[in-house]
N, C-alpha and C. Protein backbone atom coordinates (compact mmCIF):
# COMPACT_ATOMS: atom_id res chain seq x y z
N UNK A 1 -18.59 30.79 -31.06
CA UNK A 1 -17.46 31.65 -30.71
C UNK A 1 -17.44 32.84 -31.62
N UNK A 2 -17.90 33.93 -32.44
CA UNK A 2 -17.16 34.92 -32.99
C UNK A 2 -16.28 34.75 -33.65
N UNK A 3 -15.89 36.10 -34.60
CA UNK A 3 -14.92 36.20 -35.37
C UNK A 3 -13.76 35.35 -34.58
N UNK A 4 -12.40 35.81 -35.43
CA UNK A 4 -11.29 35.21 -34.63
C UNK A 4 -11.06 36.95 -34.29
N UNK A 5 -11.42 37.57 -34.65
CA UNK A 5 -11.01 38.86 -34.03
C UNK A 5 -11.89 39.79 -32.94
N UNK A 6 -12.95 39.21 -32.95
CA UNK A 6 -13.89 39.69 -31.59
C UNK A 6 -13.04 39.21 -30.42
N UNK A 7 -12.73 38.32 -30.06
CA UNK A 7 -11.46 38.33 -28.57
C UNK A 7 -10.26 38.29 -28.79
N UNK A 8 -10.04 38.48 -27.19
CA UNK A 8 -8.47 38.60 -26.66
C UNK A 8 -8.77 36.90 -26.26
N UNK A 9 -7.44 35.92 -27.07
CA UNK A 9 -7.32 34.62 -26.58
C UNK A 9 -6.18 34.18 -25.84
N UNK A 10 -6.27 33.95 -24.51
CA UNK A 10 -4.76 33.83 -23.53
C UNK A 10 -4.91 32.27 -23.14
N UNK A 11 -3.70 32.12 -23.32
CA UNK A 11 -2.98 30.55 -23.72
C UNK A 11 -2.50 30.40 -22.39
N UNK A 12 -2.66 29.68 -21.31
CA UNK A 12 -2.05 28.65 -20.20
C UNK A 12 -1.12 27.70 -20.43
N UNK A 13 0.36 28.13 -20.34
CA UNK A 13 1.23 26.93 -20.83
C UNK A 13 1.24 26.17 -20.01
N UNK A 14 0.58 26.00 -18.62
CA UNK A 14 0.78 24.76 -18.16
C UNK A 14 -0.01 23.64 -17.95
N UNK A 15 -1.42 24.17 -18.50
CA UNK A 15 -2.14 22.98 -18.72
C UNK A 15 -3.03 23.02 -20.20
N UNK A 16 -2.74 24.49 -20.55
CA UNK A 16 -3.14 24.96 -22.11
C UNK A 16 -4.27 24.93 -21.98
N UNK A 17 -5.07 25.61 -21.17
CA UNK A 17 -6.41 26.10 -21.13
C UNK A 17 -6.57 27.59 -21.83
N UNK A 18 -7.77 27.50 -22.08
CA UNK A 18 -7.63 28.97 -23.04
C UNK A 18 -9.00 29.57 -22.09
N UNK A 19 -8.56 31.02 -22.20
CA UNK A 19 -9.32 31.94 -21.57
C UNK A 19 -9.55 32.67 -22.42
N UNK A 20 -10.93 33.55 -23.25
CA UNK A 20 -11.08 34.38 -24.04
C UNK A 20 -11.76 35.68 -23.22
N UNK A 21 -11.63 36.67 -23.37
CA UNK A 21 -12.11 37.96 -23.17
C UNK A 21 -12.43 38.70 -24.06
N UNK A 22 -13.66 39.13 -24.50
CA UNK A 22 -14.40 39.67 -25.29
C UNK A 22 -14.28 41.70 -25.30
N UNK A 23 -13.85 41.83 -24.52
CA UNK A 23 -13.39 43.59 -25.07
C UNK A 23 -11.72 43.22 -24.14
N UNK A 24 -11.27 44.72 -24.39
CA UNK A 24 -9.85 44.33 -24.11
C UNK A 24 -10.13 44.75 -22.91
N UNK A 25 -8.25 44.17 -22.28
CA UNK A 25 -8.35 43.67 -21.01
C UNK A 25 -6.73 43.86 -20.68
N UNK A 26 -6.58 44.72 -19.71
CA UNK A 26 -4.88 44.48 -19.43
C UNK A 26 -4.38 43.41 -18.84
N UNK A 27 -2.83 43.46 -19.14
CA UNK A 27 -2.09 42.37 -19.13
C UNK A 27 -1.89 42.06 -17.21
N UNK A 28 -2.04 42.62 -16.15
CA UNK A 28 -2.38 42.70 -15.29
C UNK A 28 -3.65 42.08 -14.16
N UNK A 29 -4.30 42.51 -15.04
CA UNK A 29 -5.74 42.00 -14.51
C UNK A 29 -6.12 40.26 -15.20
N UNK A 30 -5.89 39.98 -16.05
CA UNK A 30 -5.35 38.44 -16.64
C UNK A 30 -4.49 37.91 -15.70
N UNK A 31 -3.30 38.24 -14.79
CA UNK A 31 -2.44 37.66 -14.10
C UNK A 31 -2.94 37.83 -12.81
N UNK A 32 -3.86 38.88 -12.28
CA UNK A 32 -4.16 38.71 -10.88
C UNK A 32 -4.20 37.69 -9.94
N UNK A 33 -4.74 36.64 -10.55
CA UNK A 33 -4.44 35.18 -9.98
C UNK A 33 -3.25 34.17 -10.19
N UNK A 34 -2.29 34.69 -11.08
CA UNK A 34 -1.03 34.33 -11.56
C UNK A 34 0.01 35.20 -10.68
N UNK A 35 0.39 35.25 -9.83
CA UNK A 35 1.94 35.71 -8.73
C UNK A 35 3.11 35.36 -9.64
N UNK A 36 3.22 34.17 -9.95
CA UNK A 36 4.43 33.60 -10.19
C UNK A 36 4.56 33.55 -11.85
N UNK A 37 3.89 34.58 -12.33
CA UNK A 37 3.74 33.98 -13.72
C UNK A 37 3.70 35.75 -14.30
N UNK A 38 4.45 34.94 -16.02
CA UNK A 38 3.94 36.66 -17.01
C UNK A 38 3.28 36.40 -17.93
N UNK A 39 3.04 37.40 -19.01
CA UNK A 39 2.06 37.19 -20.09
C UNK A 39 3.02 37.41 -21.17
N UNK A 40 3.11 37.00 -22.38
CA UNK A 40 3.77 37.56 -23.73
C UNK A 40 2.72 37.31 -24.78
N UNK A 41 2.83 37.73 -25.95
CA UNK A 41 2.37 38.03 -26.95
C UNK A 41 3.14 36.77 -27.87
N UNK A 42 2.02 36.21 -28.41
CA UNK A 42 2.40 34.73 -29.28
C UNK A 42 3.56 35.59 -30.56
N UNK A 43 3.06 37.20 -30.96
CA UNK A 43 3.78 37.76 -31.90
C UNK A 43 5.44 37.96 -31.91
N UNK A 44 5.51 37.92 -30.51
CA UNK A 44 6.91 37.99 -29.92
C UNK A 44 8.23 37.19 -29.17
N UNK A 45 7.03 35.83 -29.96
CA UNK A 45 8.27 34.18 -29.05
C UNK A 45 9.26 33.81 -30.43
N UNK A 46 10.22 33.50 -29.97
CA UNK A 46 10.67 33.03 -31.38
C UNK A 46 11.59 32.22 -30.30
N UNK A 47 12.38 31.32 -31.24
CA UNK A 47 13.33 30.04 -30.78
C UNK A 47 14.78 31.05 -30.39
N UNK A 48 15.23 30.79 -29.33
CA UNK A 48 16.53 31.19 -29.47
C UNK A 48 16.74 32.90 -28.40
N UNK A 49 15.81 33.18 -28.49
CA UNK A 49 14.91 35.07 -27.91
C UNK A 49 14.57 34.44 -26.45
N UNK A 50 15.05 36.01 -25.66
CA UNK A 50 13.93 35.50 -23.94
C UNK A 50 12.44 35.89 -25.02
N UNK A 51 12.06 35.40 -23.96
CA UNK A 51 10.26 35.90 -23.84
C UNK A 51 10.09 36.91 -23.49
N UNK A 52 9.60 37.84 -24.05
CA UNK A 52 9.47 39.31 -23.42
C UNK A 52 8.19 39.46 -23.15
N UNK A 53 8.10 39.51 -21.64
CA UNK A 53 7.40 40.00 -21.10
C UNK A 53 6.75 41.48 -20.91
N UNK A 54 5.10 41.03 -20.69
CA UNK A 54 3.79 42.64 -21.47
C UNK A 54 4.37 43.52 -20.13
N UNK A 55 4.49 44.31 -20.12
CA UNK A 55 4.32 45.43 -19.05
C UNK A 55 2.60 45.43 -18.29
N UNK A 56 2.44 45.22 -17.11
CA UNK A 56 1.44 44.86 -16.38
C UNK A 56 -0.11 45.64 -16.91
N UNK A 57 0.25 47.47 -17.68
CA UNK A 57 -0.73 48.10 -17.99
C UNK A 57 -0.75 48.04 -19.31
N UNK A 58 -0.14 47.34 -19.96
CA UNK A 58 -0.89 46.74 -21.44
C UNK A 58 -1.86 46.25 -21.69
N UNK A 59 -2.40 47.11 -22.82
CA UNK A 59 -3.89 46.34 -22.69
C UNK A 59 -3.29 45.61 -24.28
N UNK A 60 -4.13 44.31 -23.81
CA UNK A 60 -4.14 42.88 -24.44
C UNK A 60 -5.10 43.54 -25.87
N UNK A 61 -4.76 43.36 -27.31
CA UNK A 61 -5.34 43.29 -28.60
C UNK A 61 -6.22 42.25 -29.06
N UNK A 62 -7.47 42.66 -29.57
CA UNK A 62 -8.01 41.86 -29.99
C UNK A 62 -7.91 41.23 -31.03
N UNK A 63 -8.34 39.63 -31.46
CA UNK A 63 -7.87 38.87 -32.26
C UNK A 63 -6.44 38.20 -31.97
N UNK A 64 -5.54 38.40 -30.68
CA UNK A 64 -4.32 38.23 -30.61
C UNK A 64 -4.24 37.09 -29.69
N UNK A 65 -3.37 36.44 -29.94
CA UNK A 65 -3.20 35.12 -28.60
C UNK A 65 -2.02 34.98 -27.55
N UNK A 66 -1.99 35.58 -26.37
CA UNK A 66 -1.30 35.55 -25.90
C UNK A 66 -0.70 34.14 -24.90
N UNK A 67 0.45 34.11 -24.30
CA UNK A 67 0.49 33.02 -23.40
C UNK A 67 0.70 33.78 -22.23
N UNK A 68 0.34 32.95 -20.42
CA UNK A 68 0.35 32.99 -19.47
C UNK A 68 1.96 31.92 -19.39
N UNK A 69 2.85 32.50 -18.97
CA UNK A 69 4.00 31.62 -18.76
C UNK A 69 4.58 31.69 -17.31
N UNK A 70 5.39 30.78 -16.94
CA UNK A 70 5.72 30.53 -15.35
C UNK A 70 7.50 31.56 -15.17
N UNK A 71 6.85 32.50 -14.13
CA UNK A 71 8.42 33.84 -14.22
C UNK A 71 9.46 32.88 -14.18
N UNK A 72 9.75 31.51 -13.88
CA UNK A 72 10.62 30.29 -14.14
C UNK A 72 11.54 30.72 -15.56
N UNK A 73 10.44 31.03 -16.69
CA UNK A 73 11.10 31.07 -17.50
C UNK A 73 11.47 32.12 -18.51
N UNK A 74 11.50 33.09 -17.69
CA UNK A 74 11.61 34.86 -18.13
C UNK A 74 13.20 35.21 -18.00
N UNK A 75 13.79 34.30 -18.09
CA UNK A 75 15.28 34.74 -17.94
C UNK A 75 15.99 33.46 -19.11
N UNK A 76 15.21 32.58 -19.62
CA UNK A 76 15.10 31.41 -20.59
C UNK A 76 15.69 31.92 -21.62
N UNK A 77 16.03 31.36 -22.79
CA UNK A 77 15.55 31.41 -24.17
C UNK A 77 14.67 30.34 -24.87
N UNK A 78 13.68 30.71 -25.73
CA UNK A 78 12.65 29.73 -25.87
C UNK A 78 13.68 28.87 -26.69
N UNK A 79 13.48 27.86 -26.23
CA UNK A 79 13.95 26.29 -27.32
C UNK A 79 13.04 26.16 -28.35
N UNK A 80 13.15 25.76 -29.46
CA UNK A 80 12.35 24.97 -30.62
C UNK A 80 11.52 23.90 -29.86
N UNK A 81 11.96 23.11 -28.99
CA UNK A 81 10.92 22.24 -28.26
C UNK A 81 9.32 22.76 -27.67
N UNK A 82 10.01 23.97 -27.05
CA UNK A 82 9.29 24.51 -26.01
C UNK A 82 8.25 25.36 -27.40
N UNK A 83 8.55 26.09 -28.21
CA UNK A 83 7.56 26.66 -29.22
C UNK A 83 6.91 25.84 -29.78
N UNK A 84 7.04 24.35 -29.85
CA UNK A 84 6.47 23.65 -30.29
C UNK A 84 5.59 23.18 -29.87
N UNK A 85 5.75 22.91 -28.52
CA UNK A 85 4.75 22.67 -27.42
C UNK A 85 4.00 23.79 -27.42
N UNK A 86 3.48 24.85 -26.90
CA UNK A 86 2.85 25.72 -26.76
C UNK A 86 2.12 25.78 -28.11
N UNK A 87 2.74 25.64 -29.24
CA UNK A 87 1.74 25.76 -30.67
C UNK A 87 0.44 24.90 -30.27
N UNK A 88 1.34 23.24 -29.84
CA UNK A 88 0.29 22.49 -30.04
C UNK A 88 -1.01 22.80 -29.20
N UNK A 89 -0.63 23.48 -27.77
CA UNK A 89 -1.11 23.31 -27.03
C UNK A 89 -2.28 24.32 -27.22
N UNK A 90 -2.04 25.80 -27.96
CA UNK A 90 -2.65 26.64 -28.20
C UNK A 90 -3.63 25.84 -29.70
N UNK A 91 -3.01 25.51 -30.19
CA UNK A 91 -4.21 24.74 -31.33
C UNK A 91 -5.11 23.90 -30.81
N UNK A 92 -4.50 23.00 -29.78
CA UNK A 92 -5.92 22.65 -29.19
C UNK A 92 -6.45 22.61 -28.10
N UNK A 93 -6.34 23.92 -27.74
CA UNK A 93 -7.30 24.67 -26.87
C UNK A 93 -8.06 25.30 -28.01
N UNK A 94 -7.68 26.10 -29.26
CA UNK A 94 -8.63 26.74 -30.47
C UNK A 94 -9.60 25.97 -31.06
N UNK A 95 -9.15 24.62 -30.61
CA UNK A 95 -9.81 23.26 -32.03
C UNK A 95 -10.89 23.11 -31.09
N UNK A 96 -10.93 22.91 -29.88
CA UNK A 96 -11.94 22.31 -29.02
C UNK A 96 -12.52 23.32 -28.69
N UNK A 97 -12.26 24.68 -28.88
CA UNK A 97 -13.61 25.89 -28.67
C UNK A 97 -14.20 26.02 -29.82
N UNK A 98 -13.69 25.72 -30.99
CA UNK A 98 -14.39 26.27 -32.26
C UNK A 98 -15.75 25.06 -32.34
């Protein structure tokens, strides 16, 4: 796998599959096959906060991990449960590519 900063790493919260992309890549073209779903930036979840969702022509940073989340929960506030879950889920999707 590369540095941790040669890709863009996007997190699947619903089955926590990880997708890496090697130059950047907008937040758009990652969801093309996602309708019902947005992207956020792992930098921008916190407990208690909606999820703020990327604007579709963002382009995705490298070294950064984003999540794929269900528009279900774009009107939410993340719970401590729910950040917890997604940590784990994003660690091991990282543990089993490295």
């Amino acid at each position: 796998m590369g540095s941790w900063s040669s890709t863009v790493k996007v997190i699947h919260s619903g089955d926590g599959r990880l997708q890496e992309f090697r130059q950047p890549i907008r937040a758009c073209h990652v969801l093309s096959g996602h309708p019902a779903a947005f992207l956020c930036s792992s930098d921008t979840m916190f407990v208690g906060c909606h999820v703020p969702q990327l604007p579709g022509n963002e382009e995705l940073q490298m070294g950064q991990i984003y999540f794929v989340m269900p528009l279900s929960k774009s009107n939410n506030r993340l719970s401590l449960q729910e950040l917890c879950s997604l940590a784990i889920k994003a660690g091991s999707a990282l543990q089993s590519k490295a």
